[in-house]
PDB file of N, CA and C in Angstrom:
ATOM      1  N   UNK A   1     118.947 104.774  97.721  1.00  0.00           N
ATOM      2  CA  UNK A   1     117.562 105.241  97.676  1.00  0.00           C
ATOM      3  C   UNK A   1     117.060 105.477  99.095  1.00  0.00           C
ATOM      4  N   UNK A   2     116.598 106.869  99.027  1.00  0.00           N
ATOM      5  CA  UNK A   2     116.045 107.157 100.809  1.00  0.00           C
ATOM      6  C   UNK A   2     114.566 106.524 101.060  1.00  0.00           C
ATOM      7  N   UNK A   3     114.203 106.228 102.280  1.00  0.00           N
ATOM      8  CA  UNK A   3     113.068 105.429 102.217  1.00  0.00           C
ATOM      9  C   UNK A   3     112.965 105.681 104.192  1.00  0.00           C
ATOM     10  N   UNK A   4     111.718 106.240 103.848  1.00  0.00           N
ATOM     11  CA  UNK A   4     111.146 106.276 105.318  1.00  0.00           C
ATOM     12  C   UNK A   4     109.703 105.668 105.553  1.00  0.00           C
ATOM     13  N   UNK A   5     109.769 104.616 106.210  1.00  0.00           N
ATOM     14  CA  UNK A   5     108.027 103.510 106.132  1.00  0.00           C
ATOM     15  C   UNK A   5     107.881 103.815 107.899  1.00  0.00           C
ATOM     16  N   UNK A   6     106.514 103.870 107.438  1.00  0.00           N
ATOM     17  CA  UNK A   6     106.186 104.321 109.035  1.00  0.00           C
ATOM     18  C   UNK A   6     104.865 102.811 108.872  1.00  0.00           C
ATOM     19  N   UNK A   7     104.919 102.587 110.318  1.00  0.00           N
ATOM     20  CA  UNK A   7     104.048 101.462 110.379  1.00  0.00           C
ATOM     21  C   UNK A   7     103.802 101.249 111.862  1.00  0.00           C
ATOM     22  N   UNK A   8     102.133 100.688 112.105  1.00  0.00           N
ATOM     23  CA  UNK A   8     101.993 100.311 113.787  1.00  0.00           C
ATOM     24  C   UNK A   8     100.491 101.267 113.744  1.00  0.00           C
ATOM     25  N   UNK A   9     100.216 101.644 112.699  1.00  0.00           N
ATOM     26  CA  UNK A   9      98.974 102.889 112.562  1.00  0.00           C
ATOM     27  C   UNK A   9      97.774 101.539 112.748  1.00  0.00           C
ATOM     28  N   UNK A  10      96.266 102.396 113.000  1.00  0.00           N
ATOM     29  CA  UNK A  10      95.607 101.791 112.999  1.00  0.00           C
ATOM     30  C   UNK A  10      94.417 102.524 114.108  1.00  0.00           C
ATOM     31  N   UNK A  11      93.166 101.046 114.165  1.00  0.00           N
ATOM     32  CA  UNK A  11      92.399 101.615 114.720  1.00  0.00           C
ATOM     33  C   UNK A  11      92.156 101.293 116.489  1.00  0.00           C
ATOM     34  N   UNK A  12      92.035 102.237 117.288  1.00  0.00           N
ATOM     35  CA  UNK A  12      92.354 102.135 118.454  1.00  0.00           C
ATOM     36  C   UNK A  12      90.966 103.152 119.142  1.00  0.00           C
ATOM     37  N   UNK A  13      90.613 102.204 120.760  1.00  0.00           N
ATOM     38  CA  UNK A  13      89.561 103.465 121.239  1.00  0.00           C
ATOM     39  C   UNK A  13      90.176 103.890 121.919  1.00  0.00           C
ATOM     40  N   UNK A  14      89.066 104.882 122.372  1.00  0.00           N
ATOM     41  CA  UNK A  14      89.825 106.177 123.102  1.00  0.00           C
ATOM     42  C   UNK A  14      90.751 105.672 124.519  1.00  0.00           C
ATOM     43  N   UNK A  15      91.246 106.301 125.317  1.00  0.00           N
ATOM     44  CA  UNK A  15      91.854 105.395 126.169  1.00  0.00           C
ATOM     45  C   UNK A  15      93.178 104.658 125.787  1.00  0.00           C
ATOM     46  N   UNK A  16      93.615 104.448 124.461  1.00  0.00           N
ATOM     47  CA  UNK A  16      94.045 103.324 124.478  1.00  0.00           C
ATOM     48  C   UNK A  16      95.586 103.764 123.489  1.00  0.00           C
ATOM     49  N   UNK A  17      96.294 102.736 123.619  1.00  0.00           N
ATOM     50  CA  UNK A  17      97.630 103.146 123.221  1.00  0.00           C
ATOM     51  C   UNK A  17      98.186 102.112 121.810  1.00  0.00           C
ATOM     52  N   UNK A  18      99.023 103.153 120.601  1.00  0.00           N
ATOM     53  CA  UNK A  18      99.852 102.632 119.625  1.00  0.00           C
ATOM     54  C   UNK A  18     101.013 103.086 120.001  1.00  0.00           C
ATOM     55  N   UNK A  19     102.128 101.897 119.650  1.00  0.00           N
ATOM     56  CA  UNK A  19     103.664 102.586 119.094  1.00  0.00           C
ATOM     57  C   UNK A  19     103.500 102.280 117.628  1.00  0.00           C
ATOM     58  N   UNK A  20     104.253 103.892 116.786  1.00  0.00           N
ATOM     59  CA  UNK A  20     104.273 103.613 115.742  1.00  0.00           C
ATOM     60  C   UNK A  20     105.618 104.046 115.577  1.00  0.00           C
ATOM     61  N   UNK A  21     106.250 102.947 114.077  1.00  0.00           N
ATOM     62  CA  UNK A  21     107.860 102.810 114.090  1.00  0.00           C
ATOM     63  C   UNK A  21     107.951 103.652 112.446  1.00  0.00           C
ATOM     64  N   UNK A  22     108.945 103.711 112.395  1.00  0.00           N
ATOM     65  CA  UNK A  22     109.801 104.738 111.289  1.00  0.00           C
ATOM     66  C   UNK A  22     110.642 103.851 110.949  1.00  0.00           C
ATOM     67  N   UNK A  23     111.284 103.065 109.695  1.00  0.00           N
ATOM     68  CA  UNK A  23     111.869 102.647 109.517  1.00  0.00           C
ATOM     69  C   UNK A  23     112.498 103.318 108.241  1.00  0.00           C
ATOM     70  N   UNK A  24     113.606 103.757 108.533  1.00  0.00           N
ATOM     71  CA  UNK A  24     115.082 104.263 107.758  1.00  0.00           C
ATOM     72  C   UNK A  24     115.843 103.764 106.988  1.00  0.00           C
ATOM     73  N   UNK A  25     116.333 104.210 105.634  1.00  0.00           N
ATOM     74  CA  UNK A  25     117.265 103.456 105.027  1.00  0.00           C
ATOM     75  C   UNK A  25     117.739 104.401 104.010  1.00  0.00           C
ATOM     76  N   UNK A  26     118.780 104.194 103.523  1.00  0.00           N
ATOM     77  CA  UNK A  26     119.316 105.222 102.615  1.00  0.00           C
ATOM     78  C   UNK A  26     120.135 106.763 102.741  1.00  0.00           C
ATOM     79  N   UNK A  27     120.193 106.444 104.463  1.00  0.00           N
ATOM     80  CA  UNK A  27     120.723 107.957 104.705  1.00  0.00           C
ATOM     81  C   UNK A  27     121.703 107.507 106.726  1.00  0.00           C
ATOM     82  N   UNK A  28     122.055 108.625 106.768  1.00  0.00           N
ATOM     83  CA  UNK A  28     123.083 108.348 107.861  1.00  0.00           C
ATOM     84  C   UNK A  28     121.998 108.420 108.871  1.00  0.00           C
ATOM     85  N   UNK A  29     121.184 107.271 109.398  1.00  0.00           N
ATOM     86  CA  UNK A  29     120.217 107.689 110.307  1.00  0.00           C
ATOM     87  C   UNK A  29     120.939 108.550 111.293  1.00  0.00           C
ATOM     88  N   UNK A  30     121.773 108.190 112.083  1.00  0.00           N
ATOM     89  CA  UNK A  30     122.124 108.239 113.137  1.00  0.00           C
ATOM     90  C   UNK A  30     122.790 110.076 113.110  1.00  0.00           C
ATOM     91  N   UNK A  31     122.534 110.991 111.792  1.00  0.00           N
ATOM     92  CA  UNK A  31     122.821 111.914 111.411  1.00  0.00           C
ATOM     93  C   UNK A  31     121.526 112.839 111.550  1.00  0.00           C
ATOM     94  N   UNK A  32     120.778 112.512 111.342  1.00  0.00           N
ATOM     95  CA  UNK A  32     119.542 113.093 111.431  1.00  0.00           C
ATOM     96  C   UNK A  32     118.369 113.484 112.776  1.00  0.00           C
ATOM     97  N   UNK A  33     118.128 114.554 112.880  1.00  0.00           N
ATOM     98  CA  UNK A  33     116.654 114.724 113.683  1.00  0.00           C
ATOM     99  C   UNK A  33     115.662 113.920 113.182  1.00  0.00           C
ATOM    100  N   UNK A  34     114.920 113.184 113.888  1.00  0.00           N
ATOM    101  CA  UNK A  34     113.838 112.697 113.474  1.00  0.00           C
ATOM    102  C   UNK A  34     112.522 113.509 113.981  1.00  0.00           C
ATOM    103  N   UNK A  35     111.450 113.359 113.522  1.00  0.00           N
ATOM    104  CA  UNK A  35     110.443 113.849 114.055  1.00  0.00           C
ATOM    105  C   UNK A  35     109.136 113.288 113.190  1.00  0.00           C
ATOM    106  N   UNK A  36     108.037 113.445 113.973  1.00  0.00           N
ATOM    107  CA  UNK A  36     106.915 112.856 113.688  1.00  0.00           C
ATOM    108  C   UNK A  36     106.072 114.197 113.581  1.00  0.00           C
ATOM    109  N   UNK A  37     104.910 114.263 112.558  1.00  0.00           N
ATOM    110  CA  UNK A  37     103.679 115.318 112.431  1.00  0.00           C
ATOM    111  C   UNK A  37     102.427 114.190 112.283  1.00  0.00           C
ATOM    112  N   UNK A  38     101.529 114.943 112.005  1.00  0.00           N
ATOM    113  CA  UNK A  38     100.602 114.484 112.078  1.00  0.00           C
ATOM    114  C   UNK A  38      99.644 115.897 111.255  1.00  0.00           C
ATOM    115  N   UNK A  39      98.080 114.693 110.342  1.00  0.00           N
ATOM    116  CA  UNK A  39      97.855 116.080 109.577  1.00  0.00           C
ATOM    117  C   UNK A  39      96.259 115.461 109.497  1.00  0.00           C
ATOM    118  N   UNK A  40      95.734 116.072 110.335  1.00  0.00           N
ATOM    119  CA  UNK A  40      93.831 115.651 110.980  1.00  0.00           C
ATOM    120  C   UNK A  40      92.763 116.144 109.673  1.00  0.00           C
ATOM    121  N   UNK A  41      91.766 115.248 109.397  1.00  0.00           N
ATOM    122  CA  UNK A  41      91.197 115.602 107.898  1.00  0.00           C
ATOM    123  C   UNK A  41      90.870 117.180 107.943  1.00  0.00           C
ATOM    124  N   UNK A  42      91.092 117.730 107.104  1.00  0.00           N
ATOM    125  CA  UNK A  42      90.756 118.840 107.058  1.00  0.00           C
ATOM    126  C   UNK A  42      91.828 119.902 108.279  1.00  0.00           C
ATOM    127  N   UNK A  43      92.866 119.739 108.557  1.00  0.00           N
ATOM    128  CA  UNK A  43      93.816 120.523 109.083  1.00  0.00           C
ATOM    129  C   UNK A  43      94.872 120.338 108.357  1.00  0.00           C
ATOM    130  N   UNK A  44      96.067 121.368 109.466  1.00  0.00           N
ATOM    131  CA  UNK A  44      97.283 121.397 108.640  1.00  0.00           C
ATOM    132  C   UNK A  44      97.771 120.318 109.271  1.00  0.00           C
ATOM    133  N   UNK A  45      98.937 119.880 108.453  1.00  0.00           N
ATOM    134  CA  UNK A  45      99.898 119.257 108.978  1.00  0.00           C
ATOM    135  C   UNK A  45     101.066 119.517 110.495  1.00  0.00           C
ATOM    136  N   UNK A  46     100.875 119.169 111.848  1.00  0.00           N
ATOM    137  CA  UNK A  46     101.361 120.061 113.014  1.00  0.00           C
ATOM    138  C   UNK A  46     102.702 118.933 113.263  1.00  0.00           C
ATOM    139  N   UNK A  47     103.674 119.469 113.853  1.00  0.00           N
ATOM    140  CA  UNK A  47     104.600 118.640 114.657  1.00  0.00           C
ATOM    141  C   UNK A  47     103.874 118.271 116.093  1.00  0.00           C
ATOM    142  N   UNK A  48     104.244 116.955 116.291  1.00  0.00           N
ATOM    143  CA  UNK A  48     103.972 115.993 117.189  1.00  0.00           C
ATOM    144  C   UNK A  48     105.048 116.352 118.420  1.00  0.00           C
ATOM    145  N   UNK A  49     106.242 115.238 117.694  1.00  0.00           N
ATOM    146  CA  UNK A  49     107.487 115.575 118.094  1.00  0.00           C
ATOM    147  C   UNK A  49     108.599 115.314 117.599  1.00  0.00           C
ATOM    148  N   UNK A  50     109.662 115.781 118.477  1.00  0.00           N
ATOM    149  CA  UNK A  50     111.004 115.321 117.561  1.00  0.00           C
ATOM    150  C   UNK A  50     112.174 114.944 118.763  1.00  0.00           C
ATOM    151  N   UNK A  51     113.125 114.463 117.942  1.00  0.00           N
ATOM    152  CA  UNK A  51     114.255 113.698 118.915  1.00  0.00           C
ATOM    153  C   UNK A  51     115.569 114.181 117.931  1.00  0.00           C
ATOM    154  N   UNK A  52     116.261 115.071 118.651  1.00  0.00           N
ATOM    155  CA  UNK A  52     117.617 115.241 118.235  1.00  0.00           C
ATOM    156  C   UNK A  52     118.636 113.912 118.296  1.00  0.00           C
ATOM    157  N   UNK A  53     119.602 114.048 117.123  1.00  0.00           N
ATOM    158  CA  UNK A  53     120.435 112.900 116.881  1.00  0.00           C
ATOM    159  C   UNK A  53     121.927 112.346 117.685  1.00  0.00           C
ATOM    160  N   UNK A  54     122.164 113.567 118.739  1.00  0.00           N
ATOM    161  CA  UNK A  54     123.222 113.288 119.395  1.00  0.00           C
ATOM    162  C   UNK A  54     123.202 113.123 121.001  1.00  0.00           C
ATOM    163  N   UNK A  55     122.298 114.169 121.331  1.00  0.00           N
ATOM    164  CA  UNK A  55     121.721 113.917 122.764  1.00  0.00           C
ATOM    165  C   UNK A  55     120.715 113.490 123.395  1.00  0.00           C
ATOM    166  N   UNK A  56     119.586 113.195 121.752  1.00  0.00           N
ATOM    167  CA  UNK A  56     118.517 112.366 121.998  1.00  0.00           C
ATOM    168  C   UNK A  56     117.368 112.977 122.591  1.00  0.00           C
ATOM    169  N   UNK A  57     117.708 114.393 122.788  1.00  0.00           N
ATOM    170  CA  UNK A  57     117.073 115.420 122.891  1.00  0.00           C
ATOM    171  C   UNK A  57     115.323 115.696 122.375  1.00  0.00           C
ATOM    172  N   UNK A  58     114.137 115.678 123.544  1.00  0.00           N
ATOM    173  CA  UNK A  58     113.361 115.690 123.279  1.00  0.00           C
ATOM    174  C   UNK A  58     112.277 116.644 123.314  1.00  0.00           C
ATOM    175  N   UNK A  59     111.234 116.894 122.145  1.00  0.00           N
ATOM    176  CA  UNK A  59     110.401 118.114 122.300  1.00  0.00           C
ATOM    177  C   UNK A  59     108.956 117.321 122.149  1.00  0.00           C
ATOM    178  N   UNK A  60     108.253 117.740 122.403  1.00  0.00           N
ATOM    179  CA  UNK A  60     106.785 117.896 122.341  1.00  0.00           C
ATOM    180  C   UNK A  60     106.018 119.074 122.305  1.00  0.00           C
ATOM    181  N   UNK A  61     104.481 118.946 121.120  1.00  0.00           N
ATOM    182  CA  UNK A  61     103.466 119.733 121.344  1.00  0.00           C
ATOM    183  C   UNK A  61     103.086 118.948 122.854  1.00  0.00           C
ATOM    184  N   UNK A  62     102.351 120.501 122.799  1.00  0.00           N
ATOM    185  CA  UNK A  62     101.466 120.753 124.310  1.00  0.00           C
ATOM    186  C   UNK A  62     100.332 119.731 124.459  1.00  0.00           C
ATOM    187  N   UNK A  63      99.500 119.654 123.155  1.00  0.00           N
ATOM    188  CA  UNK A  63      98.920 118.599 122.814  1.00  0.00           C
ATOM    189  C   UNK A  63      98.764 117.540 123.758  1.00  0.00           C
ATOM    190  N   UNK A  64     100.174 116.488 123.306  1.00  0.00           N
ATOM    191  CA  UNK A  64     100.779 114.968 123.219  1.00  0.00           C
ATOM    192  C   UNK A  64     101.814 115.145 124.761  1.00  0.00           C
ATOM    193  N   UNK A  65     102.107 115.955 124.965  1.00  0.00           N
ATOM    194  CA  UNK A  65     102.890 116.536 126.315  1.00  0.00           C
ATOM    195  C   UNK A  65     102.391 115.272 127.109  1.00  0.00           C
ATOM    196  N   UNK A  66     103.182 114.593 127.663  1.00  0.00           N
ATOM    197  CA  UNK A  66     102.341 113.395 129.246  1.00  0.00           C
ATOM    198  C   UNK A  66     102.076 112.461 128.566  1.00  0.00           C
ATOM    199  N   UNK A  67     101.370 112.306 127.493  1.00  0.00           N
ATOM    200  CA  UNK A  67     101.053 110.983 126.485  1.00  0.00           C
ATOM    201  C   UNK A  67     101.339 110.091 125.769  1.00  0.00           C
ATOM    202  N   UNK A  68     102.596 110.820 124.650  1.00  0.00           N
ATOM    203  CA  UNK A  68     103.168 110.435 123.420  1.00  0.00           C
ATOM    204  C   UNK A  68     104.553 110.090 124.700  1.00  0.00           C
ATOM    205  N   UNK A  69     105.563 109.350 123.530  1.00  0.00           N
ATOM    206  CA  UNK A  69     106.693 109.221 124.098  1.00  0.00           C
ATOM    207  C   UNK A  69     107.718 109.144 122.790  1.00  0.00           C
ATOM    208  N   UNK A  70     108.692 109.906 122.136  1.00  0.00           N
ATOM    209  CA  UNK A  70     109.623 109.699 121.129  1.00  0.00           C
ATOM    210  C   UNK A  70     110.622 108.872 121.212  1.00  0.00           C
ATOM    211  N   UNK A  71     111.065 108.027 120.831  1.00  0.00           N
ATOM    212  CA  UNK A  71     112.032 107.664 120.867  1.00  0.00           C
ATOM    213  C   UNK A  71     113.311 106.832 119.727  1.00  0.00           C
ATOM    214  N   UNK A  72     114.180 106.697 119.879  1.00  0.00           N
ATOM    215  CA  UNK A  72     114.894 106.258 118.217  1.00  0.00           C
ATOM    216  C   UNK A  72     115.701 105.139 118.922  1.00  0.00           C
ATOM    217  N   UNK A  73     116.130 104.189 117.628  1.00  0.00           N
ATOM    218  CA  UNK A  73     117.061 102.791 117.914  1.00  0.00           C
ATOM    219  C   UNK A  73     118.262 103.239 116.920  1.00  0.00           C
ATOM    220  N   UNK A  74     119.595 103.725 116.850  1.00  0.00           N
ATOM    221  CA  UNK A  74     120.524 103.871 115.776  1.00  0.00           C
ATOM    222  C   UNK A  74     120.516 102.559 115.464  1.00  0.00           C
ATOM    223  N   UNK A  75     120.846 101.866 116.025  1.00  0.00           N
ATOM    224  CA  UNK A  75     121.403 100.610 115.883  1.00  0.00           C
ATOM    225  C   UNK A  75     120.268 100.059 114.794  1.00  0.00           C
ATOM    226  N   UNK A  76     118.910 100.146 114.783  1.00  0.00           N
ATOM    227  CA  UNK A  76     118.115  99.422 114.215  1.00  0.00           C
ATOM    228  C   UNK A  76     117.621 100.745 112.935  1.00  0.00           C
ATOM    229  N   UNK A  77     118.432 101.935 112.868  1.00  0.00           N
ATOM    230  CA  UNK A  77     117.621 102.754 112.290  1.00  0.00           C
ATOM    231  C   UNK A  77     116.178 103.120 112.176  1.00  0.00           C
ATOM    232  N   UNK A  78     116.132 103.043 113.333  1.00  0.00           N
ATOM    233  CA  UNK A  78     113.905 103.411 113.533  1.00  0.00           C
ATOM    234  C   UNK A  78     114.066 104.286 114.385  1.00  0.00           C
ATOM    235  N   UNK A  79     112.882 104.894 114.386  1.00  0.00           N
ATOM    236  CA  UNK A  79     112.374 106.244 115.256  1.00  0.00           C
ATOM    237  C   UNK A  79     110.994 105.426 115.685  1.00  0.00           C
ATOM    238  N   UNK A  80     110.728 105.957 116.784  1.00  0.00           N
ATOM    239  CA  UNK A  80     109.137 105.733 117.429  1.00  0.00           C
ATOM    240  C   UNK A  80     108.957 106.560 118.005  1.00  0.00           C
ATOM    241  N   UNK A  81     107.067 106.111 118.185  1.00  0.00           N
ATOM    242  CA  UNK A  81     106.223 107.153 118.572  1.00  0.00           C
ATOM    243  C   UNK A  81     105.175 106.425 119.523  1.00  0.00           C
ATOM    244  N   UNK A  82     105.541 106.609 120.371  1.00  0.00           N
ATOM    245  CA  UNK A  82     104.837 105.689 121.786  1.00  0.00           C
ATOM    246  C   UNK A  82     103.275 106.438 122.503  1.00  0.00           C
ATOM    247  N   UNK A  83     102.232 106.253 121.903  1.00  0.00           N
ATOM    248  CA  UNK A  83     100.786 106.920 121.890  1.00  0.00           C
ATOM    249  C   UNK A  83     100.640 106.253 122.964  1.00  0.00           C
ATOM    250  N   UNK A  84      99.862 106.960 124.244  1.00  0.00           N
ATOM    251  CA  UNK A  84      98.698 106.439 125.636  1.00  0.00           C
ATOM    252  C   UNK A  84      97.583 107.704 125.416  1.00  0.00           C
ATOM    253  N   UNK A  85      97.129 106.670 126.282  1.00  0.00           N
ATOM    254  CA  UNK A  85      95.824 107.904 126.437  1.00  0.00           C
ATOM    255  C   UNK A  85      95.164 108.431 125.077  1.00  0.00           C
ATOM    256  N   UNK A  86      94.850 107.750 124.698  1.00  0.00           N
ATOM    257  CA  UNK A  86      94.875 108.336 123.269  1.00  0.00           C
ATOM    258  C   UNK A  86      93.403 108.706 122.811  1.00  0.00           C
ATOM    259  N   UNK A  87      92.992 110.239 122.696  1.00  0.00           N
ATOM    260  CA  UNK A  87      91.736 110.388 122.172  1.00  0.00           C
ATOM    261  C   UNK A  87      91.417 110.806 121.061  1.00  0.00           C
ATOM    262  N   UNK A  88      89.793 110.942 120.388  1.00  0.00           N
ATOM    263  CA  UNK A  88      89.344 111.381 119.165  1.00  0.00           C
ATOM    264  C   UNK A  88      90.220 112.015 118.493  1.00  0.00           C
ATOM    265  N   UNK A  89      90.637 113.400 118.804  1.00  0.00           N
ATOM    266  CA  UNK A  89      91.734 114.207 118.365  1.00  0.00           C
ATOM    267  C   UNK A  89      92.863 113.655 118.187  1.00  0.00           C
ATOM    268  N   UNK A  90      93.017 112.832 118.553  1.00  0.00           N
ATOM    269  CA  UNK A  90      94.614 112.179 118.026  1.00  0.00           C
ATOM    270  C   UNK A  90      94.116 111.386 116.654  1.00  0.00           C
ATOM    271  N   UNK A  91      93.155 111.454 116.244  1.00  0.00           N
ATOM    272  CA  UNK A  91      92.994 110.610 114.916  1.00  0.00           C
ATOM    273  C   UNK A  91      93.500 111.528 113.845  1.00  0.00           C
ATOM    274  N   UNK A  92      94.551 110.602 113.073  1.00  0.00           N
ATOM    275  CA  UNK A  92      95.144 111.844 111.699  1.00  0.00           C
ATOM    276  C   UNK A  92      96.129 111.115 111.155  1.00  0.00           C
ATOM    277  N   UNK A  93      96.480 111.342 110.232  1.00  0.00           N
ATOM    278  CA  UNK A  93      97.670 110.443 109.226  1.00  0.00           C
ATOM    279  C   UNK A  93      99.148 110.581 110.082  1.00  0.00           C
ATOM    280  N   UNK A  94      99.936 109.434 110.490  1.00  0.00           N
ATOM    281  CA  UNK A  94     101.162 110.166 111.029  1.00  0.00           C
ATOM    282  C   UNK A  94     102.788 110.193 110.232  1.00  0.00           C
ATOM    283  N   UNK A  95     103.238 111.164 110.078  1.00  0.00           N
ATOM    284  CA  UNK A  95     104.447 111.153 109.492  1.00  0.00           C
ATOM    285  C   UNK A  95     105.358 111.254 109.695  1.00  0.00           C
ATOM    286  N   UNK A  96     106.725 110.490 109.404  1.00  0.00           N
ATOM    287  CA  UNK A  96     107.629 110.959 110.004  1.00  0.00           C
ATOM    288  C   UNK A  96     108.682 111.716 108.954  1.00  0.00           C
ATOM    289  N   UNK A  97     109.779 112.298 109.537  1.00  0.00           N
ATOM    290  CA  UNK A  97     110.335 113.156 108.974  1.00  0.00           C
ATOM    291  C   UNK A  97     112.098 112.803 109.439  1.00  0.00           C
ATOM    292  N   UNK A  98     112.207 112.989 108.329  1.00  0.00           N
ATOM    293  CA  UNK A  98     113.901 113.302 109.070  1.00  0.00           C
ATOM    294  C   UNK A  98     115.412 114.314 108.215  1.00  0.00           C
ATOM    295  N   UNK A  99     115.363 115.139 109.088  1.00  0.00           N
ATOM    296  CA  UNK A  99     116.204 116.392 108.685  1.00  0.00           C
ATOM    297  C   UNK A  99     117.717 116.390 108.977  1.00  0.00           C
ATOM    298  N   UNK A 100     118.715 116.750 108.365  1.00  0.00           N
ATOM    299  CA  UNK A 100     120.036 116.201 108.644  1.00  0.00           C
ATOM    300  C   UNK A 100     120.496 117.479 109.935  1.00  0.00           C
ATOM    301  N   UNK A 101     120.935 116.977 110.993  1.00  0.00           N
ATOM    302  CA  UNK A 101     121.227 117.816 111.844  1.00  0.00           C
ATOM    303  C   UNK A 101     122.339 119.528 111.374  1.00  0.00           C
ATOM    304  N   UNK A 102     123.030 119.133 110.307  1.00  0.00           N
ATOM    305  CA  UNK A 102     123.704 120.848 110.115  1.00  0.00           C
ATOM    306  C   UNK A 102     123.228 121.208 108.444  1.00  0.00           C
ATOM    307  N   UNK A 103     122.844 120.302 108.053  1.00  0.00           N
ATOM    308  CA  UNK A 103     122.670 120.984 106.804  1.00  0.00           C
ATOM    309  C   UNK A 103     120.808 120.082 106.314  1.00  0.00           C
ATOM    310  N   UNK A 104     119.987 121.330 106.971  1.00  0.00           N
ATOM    311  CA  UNK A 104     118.777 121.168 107.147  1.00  0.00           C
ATOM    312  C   UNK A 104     117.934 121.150 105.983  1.00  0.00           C
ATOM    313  N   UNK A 105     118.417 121.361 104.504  1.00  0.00           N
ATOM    314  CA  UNK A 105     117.773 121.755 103.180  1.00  0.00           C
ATOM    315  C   UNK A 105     118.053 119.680 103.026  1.00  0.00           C
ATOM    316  N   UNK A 106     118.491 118.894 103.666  1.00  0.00           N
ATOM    317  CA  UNK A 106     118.419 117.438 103.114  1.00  0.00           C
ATOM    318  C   UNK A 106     117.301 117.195 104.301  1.00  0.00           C
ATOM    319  N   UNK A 107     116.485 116.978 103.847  1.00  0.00           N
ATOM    320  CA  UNK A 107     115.288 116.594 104.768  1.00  0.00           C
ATOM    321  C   UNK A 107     114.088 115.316 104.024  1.00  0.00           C
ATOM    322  N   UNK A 108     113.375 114.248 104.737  1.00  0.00           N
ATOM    323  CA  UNK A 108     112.959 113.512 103.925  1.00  0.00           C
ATOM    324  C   UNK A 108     111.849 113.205 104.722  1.00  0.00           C
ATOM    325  N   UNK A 109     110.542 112.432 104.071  1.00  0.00           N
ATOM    326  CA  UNK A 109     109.384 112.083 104.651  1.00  0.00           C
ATOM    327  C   UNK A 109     109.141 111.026 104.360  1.00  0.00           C
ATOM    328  N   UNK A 110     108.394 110.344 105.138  1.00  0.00           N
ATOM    329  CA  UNK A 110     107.710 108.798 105.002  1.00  0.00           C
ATOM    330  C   UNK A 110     105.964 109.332 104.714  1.00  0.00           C
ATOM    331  N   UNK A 111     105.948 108.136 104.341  1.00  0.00           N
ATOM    332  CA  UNK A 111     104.268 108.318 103.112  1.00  0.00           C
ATOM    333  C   UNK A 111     103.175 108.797 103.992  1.00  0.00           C
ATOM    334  N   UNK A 112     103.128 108.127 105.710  1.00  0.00           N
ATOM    335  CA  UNK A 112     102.209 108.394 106.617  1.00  0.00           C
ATOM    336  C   UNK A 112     101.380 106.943 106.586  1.00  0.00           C
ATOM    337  N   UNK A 113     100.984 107.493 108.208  1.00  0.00           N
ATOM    338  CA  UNK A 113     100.243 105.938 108.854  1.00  0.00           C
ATOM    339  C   UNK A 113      98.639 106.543 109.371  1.00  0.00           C
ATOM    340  N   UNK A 114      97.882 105.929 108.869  1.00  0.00           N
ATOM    341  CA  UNK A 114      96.397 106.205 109.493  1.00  0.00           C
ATOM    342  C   UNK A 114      96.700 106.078 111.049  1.00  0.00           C
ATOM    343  N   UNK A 115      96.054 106.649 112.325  1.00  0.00           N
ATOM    344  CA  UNK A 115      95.976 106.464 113.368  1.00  0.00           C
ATOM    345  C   UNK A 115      94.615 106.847 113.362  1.00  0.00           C
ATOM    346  N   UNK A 116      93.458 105.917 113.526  1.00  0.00           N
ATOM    347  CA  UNK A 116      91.566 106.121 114.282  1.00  0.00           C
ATOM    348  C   UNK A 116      91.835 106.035 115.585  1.00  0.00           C
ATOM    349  N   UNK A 117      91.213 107.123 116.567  1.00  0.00           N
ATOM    350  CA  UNK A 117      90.748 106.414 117.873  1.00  0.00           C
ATOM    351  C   UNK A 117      89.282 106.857 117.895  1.00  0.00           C
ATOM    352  N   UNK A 118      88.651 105.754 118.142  1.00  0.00           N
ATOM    353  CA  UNK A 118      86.821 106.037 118.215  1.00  0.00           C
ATOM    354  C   UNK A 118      86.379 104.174 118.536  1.00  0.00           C
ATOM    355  N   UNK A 119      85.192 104.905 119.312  1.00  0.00           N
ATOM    356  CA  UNK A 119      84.639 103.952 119.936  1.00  0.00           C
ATOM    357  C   UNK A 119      83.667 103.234 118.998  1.00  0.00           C
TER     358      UNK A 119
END
């Protein structure tokens, strides 16, 4: 059974920093892109970022660029998402995702984590 729990969400002021974790099970983590979105009330759902599975390879929106930090544990099967600086606009449900690096139609999501920042 695939299972992606994201957890570490919450309420935070501006200024101020979450890591939020991805926890994996049911699939070859260590096979997969991971990546995080995020989906602000009343917007779409946008990519955050993502971390390729072999070189660890990292992208960012322009957004989160300088701020966010991605990163994954094989060993522990988790992905993270390392928030600073963190303002109003970063408030939004966060999700993570994970897509199998060659055969991209196996792809899976975790339920999503509240992230507030407000004073």
């Amino acid at each position: 059974q695939v299972q992606l729990v994201e957890s570490g969400g919450g309420l935070v002021q501006p200024g101020g920093s979450l890591t939020l974790s991805c926890a994996a099970s049911g699939f070859t983590f260590r096979d997969y892109i991971m990546s995080w979105y995020r989906q602000g009330s009343g917007k779409e759902r946008e990519l955050v970022a993502s971390i390729s599975s072999g070189t660890y390879t990292t992208h960012y929106s322009n957004s989160v660029k300088g701020r966010f930090t991605i990163s994954r544990d094989n060993a522990k099967n988790t992905a993270y998402l390392q928030m600073t600086s963190l303002k109003p606009e970063d408030t939004a449900i966060y999700f993570c995702k994970a897509v199998h690096t060659y055969t991209t139609s196996r792809e899976y999501w975790g339920q999503g984590t509240q992230v507030i920042v407000s004073s």
